[in-house]
Protein backbone atom coordinates (compact mmCIF):
# COMPACT_ATOMS: atom_id res chain seq x y z
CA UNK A 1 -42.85 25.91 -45.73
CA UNK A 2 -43.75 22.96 -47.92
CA UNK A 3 -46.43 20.31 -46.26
CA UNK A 4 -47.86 17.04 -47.55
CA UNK A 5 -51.70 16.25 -46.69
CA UNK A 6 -51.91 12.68 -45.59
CA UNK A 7 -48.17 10.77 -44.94
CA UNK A 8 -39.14 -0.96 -37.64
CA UNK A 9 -37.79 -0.68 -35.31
CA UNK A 10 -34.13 0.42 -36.38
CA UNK A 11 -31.57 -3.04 -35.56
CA UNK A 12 -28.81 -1.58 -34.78
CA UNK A 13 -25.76 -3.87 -35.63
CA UNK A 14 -22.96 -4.38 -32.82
CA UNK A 15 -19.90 -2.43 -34.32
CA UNK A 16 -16.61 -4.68 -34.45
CA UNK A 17 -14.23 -2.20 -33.53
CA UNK A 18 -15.54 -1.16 -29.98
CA UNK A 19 -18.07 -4.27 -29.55
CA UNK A 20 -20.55 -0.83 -28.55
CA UNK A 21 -23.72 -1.82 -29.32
CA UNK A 22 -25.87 1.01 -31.05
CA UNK A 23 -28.16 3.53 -29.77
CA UNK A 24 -31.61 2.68 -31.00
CA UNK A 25 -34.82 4.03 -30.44
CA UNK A 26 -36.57 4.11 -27.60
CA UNK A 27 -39.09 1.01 -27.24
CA UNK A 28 -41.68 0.87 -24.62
CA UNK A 29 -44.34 -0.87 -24.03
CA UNK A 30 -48.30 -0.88 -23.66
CA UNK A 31 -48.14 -0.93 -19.86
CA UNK A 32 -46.16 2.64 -20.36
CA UNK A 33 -48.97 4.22 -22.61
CA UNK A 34 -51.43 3.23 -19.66
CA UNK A 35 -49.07 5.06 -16.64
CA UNK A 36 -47.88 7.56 -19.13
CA UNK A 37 -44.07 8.63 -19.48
CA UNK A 38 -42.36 11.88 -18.70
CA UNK A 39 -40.54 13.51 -21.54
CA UNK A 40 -37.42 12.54 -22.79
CA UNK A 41 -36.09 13.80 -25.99
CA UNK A 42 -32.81 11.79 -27.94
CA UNK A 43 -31.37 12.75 -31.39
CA UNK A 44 -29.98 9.39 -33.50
CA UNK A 45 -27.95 10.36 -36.49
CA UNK A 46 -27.39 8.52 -39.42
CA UNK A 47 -25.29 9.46 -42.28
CA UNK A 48 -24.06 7.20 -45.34
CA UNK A 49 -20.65 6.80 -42.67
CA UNK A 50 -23.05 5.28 -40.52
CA UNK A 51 -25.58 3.75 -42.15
CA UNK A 52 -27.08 0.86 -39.93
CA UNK A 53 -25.56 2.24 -36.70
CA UNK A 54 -26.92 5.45 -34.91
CA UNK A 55 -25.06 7.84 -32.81
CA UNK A 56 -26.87 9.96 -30.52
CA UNK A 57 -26.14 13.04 -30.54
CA UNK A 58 -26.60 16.26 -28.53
CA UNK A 59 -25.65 20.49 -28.53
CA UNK A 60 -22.04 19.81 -27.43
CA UNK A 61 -21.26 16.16 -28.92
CA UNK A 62 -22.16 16.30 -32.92
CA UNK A 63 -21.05 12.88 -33.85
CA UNK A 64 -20.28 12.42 -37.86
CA UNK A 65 -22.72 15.50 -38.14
CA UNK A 66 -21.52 17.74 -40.89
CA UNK A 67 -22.59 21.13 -40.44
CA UNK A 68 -21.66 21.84 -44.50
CA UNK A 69 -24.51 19.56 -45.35
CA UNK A 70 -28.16 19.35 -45.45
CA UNK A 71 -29.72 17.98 -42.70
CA UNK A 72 -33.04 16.23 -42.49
CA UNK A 73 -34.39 16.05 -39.00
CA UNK A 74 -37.18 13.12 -39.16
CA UNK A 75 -39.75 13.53 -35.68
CA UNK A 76 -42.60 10.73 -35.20
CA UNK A 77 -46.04 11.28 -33.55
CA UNK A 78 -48.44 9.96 -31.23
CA UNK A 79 -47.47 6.40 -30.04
CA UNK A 80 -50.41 4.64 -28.28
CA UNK A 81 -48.66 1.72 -27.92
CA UNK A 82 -44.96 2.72 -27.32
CA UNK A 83 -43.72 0.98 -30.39
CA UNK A 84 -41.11 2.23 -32.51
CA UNK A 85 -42.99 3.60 -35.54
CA UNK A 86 -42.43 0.50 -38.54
CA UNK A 87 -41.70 2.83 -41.53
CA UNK A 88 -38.73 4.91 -39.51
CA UNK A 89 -35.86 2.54 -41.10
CA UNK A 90 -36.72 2.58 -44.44
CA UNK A 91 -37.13 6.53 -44.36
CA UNK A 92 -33.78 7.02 -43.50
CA UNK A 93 -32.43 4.45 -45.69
CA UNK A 94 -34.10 5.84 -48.08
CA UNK A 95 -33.54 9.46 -47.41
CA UNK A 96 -29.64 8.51 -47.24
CA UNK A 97 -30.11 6.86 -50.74
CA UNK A 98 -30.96 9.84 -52.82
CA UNK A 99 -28.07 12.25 -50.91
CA UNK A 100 -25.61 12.48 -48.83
CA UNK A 101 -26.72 14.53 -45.87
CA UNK A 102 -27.22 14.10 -42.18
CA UNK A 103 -30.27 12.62 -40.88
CA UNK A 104 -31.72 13.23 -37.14
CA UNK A 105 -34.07 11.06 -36.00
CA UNK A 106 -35.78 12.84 -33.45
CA UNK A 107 -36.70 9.99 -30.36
CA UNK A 108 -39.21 12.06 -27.91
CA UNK A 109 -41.36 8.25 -27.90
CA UNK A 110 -40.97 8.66 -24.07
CA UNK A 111 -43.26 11.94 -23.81
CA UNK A 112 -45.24 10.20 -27.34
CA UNK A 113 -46.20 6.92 -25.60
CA UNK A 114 -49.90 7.56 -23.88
CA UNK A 115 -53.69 6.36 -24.37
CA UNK A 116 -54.24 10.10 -24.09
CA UNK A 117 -53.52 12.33 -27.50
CA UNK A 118 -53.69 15.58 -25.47
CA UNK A 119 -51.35 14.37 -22.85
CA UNK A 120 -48.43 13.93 -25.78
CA UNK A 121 -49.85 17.13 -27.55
CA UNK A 122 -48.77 18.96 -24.65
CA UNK A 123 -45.44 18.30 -24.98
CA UNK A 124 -44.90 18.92 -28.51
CA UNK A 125 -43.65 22.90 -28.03
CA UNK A 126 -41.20 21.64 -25.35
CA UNK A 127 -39.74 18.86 -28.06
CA UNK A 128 -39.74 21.83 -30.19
CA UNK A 129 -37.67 24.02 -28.10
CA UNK A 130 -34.64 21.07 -27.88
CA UNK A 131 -34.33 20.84 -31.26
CA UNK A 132 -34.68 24.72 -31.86
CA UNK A 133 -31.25 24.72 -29.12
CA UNK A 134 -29.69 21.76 -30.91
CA UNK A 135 -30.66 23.85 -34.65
CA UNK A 136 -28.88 27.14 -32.99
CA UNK A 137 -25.40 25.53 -32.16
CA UNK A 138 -25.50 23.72 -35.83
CA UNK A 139 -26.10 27.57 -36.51
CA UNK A 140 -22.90 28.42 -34.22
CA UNK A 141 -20.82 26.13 -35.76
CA UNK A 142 -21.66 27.25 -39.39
CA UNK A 143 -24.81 25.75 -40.60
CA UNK A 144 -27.53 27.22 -42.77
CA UNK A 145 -30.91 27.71 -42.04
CA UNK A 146 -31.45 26.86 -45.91
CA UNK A 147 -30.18 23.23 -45.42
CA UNK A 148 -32.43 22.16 -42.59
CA UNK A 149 -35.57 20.29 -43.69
CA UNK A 150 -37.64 18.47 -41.33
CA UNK A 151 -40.16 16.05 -41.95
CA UNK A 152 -42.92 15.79 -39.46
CA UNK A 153 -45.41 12.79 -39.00
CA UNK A 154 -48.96 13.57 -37.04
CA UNK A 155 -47.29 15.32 -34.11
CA UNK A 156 -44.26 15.43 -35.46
CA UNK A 157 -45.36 18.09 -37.75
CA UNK A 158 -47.14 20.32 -35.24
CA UNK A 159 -43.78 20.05 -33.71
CA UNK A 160 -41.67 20.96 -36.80
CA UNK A 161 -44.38 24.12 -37.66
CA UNK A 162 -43.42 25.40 -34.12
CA UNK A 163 -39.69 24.90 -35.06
CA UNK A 164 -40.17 26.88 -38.04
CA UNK A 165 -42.16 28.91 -35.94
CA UNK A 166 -39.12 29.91 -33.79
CA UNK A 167 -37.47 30.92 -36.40
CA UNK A 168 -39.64 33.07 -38.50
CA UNK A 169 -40.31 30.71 -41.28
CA UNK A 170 -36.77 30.86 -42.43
CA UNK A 171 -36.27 27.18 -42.27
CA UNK A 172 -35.24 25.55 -45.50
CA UNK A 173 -37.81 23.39 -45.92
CA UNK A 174 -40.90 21.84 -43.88
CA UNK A 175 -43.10 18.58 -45.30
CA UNK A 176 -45.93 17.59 -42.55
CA UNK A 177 -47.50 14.15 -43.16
CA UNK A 178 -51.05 14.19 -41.52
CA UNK A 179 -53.34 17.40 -41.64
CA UNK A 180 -56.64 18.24 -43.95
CA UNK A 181 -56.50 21.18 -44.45
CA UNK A 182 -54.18 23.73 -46.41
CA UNK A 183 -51.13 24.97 -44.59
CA UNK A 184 -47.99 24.89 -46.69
CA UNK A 185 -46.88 27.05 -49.81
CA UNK A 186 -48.37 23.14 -52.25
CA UNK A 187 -50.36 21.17 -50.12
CA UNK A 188 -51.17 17.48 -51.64
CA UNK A 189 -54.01 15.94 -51.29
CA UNK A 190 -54.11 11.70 -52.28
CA UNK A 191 -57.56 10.32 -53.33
CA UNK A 192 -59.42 13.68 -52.35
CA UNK A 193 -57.32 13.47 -48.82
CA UNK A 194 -60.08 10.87 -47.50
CA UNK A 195 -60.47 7.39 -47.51
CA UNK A 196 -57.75 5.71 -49.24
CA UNK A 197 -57.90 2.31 -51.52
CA UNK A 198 -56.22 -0.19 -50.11
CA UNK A 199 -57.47 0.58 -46.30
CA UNK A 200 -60.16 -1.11 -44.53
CA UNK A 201 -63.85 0.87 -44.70
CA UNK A 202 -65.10 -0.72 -41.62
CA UNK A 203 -64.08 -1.70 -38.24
CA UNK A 204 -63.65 -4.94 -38.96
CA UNK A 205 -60.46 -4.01 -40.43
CA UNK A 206 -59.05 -4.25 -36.89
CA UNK A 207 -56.14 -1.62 -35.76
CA UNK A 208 -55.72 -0.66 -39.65
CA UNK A 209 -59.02 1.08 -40.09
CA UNK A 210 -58.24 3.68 -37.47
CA UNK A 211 -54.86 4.05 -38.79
CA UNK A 212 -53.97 3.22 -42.23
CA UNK A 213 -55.69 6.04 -44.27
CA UNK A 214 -53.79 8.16 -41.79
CA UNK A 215 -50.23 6.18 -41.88
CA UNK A 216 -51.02 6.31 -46.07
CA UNK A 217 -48.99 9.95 -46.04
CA UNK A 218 -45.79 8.13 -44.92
CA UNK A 219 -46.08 5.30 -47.72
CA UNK A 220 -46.52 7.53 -50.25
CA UNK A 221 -43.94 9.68 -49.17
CA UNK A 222 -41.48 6.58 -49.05
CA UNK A 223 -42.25 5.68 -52.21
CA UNK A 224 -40.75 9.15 -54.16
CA UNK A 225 -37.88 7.85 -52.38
CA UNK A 226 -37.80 4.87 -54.78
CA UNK A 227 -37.06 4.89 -58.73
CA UNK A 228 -39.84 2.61 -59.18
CA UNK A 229 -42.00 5.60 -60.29
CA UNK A 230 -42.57 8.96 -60.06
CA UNK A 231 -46.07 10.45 -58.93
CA UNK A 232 -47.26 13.33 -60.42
CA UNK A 233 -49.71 15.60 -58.56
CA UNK A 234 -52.41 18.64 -60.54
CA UNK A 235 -52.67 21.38 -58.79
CA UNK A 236 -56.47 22.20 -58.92
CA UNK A 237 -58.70 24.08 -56.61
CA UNK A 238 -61.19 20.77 -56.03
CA UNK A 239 -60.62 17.18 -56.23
CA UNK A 240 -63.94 17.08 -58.58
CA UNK A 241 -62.57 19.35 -60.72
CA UNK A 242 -58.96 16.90 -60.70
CA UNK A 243 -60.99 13.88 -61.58
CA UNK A 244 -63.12 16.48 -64.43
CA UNK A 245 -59.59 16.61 -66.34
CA UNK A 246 -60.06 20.39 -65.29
CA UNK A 247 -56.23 21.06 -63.95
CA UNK A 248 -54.24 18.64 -66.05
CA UNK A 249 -52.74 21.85 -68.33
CA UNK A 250 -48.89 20.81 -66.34
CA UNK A 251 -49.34 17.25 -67.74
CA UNK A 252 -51.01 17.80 -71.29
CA UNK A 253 -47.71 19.36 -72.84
CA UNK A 254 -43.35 18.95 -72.12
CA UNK A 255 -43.92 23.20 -71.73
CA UNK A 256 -44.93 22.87 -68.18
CA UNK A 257 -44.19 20.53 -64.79
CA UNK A 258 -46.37 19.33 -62.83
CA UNK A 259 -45.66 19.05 -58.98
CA UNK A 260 -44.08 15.85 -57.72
CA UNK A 261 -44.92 14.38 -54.62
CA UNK A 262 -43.02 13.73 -51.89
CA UNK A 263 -38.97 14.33 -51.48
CA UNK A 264 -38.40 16.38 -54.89
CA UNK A 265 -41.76 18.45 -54.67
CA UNK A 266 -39.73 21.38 -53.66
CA UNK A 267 -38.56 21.01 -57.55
CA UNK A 268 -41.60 22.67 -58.69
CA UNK A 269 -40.11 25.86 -57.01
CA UNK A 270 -38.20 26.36 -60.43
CA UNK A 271 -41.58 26.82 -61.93
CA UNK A 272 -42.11 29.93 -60.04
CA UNK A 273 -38.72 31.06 -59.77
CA UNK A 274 -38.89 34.74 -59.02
CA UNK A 275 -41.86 35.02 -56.32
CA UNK A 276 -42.73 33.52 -53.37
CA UNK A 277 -44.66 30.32 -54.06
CA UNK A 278 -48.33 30.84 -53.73
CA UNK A 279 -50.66 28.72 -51.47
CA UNK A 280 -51.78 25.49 -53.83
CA UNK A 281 -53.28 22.62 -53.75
CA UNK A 282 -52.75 19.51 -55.63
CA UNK A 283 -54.58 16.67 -55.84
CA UNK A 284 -53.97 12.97 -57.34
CA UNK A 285 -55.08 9.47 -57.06
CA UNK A 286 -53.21 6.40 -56.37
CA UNK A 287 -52.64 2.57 -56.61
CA UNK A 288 -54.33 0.23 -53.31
CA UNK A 289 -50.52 -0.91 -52.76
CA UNK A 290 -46.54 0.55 -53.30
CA UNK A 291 -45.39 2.07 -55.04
CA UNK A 292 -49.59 3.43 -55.36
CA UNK A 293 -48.29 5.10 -58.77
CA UNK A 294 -50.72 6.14 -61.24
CA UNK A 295 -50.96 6.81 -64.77
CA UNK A 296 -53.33 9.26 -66.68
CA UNK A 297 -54.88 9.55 -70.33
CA UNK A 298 -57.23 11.67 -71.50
CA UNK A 299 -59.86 9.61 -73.32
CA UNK A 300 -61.98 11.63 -75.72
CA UNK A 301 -65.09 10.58 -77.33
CA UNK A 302 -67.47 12.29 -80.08
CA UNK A 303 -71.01 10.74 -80.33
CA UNK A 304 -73.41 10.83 -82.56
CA UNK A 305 -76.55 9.46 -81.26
CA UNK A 306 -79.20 11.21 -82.04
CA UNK A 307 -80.36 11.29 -78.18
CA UNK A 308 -78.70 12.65 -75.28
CA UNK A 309 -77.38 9.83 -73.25
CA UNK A 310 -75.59 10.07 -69.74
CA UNK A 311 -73.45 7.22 -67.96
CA UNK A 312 -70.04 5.33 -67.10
CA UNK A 313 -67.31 4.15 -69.34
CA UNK A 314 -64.78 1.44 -68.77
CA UNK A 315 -61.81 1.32 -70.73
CA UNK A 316 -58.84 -1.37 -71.09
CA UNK A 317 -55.34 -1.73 -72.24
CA UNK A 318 -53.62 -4.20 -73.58
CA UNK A 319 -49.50 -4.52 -75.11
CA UNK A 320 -48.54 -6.55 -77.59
CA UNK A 321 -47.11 -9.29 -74.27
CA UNK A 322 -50.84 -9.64 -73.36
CA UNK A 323 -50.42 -7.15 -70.11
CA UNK A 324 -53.76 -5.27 -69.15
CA UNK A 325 -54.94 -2.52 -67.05
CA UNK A 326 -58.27 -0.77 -66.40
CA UNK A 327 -59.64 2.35 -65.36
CA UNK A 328 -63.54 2.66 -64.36
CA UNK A 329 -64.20 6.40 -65.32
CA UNK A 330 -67.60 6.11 -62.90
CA UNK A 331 -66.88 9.04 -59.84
CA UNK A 332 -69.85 10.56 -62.40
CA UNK A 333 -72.27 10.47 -65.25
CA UNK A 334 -70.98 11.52 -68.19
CA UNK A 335 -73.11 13.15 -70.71
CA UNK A 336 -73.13 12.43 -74.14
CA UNK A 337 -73.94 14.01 -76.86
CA UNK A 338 -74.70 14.38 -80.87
CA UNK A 339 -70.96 15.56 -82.23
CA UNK A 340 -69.54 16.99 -78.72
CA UNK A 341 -66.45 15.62 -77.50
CA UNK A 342 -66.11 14.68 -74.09
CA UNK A 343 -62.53 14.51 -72.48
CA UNK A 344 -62.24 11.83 -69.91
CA UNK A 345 -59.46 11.44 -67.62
CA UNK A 346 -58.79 7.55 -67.06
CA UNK A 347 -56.40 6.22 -64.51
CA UNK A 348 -54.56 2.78 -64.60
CA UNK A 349 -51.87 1.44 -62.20
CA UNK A 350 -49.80 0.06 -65.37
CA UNK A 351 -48.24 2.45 -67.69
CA UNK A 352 -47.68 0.62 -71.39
CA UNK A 353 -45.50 1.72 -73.61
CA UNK A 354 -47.20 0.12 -76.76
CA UNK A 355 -51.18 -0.18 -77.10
CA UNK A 356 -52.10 -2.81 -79.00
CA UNK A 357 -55.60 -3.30 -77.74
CA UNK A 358 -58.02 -1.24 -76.51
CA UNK A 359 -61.93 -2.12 -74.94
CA UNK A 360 -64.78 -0.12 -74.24
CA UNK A 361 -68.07 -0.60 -72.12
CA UNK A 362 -70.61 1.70 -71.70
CA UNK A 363 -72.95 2.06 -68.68
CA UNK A 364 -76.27 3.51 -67.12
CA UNK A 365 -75.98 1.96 -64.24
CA UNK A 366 -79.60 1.11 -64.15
CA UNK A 367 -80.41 -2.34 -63.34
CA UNK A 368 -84.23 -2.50 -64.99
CA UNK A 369 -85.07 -0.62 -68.52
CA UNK A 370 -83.71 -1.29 -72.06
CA UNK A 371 -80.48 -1.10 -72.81
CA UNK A 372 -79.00 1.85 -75.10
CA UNK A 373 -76.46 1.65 -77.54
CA UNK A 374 -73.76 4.38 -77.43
CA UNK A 375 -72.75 5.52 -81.08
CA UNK A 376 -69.29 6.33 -81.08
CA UNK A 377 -67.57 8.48 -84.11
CA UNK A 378 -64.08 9.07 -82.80
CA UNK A 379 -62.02 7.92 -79.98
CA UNK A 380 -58.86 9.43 -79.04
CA UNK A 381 -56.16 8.57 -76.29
CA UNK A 382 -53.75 10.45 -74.99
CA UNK A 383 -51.08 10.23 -72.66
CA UNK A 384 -50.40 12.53 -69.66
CA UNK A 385 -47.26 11.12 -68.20
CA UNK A 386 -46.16 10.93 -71.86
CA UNK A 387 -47.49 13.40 -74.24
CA UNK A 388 -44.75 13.02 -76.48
CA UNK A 389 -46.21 9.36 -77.58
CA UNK A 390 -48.58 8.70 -80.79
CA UNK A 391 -52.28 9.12 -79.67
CA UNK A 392 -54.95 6.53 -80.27
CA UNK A 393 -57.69 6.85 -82.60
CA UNK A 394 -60.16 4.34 -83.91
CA UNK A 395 -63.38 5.70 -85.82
CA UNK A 396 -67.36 4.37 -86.16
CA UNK A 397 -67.98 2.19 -82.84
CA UNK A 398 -71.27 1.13 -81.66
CA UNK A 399 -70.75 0.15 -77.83
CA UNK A 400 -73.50 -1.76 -76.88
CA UNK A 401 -74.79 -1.47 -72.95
CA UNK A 402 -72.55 -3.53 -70.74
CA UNK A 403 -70.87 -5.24 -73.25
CA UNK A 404 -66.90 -4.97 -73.53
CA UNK A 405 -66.35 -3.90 -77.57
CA UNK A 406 -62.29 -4.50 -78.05
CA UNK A 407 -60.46 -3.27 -81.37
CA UNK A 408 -57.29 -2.49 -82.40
CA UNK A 409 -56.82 1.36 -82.56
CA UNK A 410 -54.69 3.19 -85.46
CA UNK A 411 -52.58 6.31 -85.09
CA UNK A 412 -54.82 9.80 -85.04
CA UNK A 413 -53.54 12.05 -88.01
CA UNK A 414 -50.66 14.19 -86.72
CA UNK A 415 -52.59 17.28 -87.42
CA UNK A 416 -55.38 16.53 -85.20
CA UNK A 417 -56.46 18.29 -82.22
C-alpha cells in the first residue's frame, strides 16, 4: 500500500433530458455535529460520461460504472461542521482529467458530522465493511483487485487501511492523506511533515491554524493532478539529512528517478521492478501557495580564508527578462573552510531556464561584533530538476558580511567535477 504523510460542495447541474436533479453530497449543518448523526453511507460516481452530474450508486444498481476500468474510490474524514469538504470537486475533476476511470465518492458525512472525533472514529470499520460488499460484487461482476485505488483523507484513510485490511493487502493501490508516521511501502513527508509555510503559526489564524497544515496533504496532492509542475520528493532517512543535500543521488544525474508526489508516485515502482518495494521515506519542501512546487540546485563553494568561518548564505537568480527568485540556505550554520568545498542545497519557487545573474550574501547572524569577509575561490551551480543544463561558475569573490555581491557567472569547464 502506498500512503502520503500530510494531504465544494459538488453543484450538481439539473440534467435536460429527465429534469432529475443530481445526487450531491450530503450537507448538514452545525446544529447536526452538536446532536450527532447516525450512519449513513452513499456512493456518488463520476466518470468523464458524467462529469458534473453524480449517480449514486449501490451493490445491485452500478450506474455508468465500468467494471474493466480502474476505479478510484475517494472517502473524506472528520466533519465538525457537517460541510461538504471544499477540495472534493476539484479532486475528481481532476482525477477524471488525467484518465478515464470510475470515481466513487464515498458520502458517510452523516456518521462524519460530530464535535466528538471518537464518536465518527467509531464508525469508520462499519464504512469500511460497505464498501468492502460494494468492492466484492465489482469483484463478481469481473473487476480486479489491481484496479482499485482509494484515496483516504484523515479518517478516510483509517477507513481505506481497514479496506485493504479485508482483503489482505491485495488492493491495487492505497494513498492516505493525514498520518506522521511511516505506514506505506514510500511515505512523503512535506516541509519535515510539520508546520507548513503558508499556514498560520498562531491562533490568531482563526479556523486555519487548527486545520490548514493538516488540509496541506490534499493541496499538494491536487496539485500532481495539474501540469503546472511536477514535485519531486528524496527519499532520505531524516529531513536534516534532505535539507544536508545528503539523499539528492535520484536528482543529481538522468540515471536515476526520483519519487513523485502525489497521483503518479506509484511510477517509482519501475525503479524497483522485481521486489517488493521497501518501506521509504521521502522528504521535500514546498512553495507557501499552489502549485507549492519547488526547485533545487546544489550550490558549491571553495573558500580560502585563512580562518574557519561558520554562517548563512543567501543566494539570487535572475534571467535575462529581469525575473528573480531566492533561497535563504539558513535551517543551519555552514562551516567554511580554507580550500573545502561545501555543497549547499538551495530551494527557489521559480525555476529559470537561463541565469543571467546571480547574488550572494553571507551571514553570522550575530547582531554585535565585526563583520567578516567570506573569501570565495569558486562557485558552482547546479541544477537538480535539470542536470542536463550548463552549470554556473564564477571564480575570486570576496562577499562582504550582509552585503548582497551580484555578478554575472560564466560556464564551469565541461570537465569539471
Amino acid at each position: 500500500m502506498l500512503r502520503f504523510y500530510l494531504f465544494i460542495s459538488l453543484m450538481c447541474l439539473a440534467r435536460s433530458d429527465t429534469e432529475e436533479t443530481c445526487p450531491s453530497f450530503t450537507r448538514l449543518s452545525f446544529h447536526s455535529a452538536v446532536v450527532g448523526t447516525g450512519l449513513n453511507v452513499r456512493l456518488l460516481l463520476y466518470t468523464r460520461r458524467n462529469l458534473t452530474c453524480a449517480q449514486t450508486i449501490n451493490s445491485s444498481a452500478f450506474g455508468n460504472l465500468n467494471v474493466t476500468k480502474k476505479t478510484t474510490f475517494v472517502v473524506h474524514g472528520f466533519r465538525p461542521t457537517g460541510s461538504p469538504p471544499v477540495w472534493l470537486d476539484d479532486l475528481v475533476k481532476g482525477l477524471l482529467s488525467v484518465e478515464d476511470m470510475n470515481v466513487v465518492v464515498v458520502d458517510w458525512n452523516r456518521g462524519a458530522t460530530t464535535l466528538i472525533y471518537t464518536h465518527a472514529s467509531s464508525k469508520t470499520r462499519k464504512v469500511a465493511m460497505v464498501l468492502k460488499e460494494f468492492i466484492d460484487q465489482m469483484l463478481a461482476e469481473g473487476a480486479s483487485l489491481d484496479d482499485i485505488y482509494m484515496i483516504g483523507v484523515s479518517l478516510g484513510a483509517h477507513i481505506s487501511g481497514f479496506v485493504g485490511e479485508m482483503y489482505d493487502g491485495w488492493l491495487g493501490r492505497i494513498t492516505a492523506l493525514g498520518y506522521k508516521e511511516p505506514l506505506g511501502n514510500i511515505d512523503f513527508y512535506p516541509n519535515g511533515g510539520l508546520d507548513q509555510p503558508g499556514c498560520p503559526k498562531t491562533i490568531l489564524g482563526g479556523f486555519q491554524y487548527f486545520k490548514c497544515d493538516h488540509q496541506r496533504s490534499v493541496y499538494l496532492y491536487l496539485s500532481s493532478l495539474r501540469e503546472s509542475c511536477t514535485i519531486t520528493a528524496y527519499p532520505c532517512d531524516s529531513y536534516q539529512d534532505y535539507r544536508n543535500g545528503k539523499c539528492v543521488s535520484c536528482g543529481a544525474s538522468q540515471k536515476e528517478s526520483c519519487p513523485l508526489l502525489g497521483y503518479y508516485a506509484d511510477n517509482w515502482k519501475d525503479y524497483l521492478r522485481g521486489r517488493d518495494p521497501p518501506m521509504t521515506k521521502a522528504f521535500f519542501d514546498t512553495a507557501e501557495e499552489s502549485p507549492f512546487c519547488m526547485y533545487h540546485y546544489f550550490v558549491d563553494i571553495i573558500t580560502w580564508n585563512k580562518n574557519i568561518r561558520r554562517g548563512d548564505i543567501t543566494i539570487k537568480l535572475r534571467d535575462k527578462a529581469g525575473n528573480t527568485t531566492e533561497s535563504k540556505i539558513n535551517h543551519e550554520p555552514t562551516t567554511f573552510q580554507k580550500y573545502h568545498q561545501v555543497s549547499l542545497l538551495a530551494r527557489f519557487n521559480q525555476d529559470l531556464d537561463k541565469v543571467a545573474a546571480i547574488s550572494l550574501m553571507f551571514s553570522t547572524g550575530s547582531l554585535i561584533g565585526p563583520r567578516y569577509k567570506l573569501r570565495i575561490l569558486r562557485m558552482k551551480l547546479r541544477s537538480l530538476a535539470h542536470p542536463e543544463r550548463p552549470q554556473l561558475c564564477r571564480y575570486d569573490l570576496v562577499l562582504m558580511e550582509n552585503v548582497e555581491t551580484v555578478f554575472q557567472p560564466i560556464l564551469c569547464p565541461e570537465l569539471q567535477l
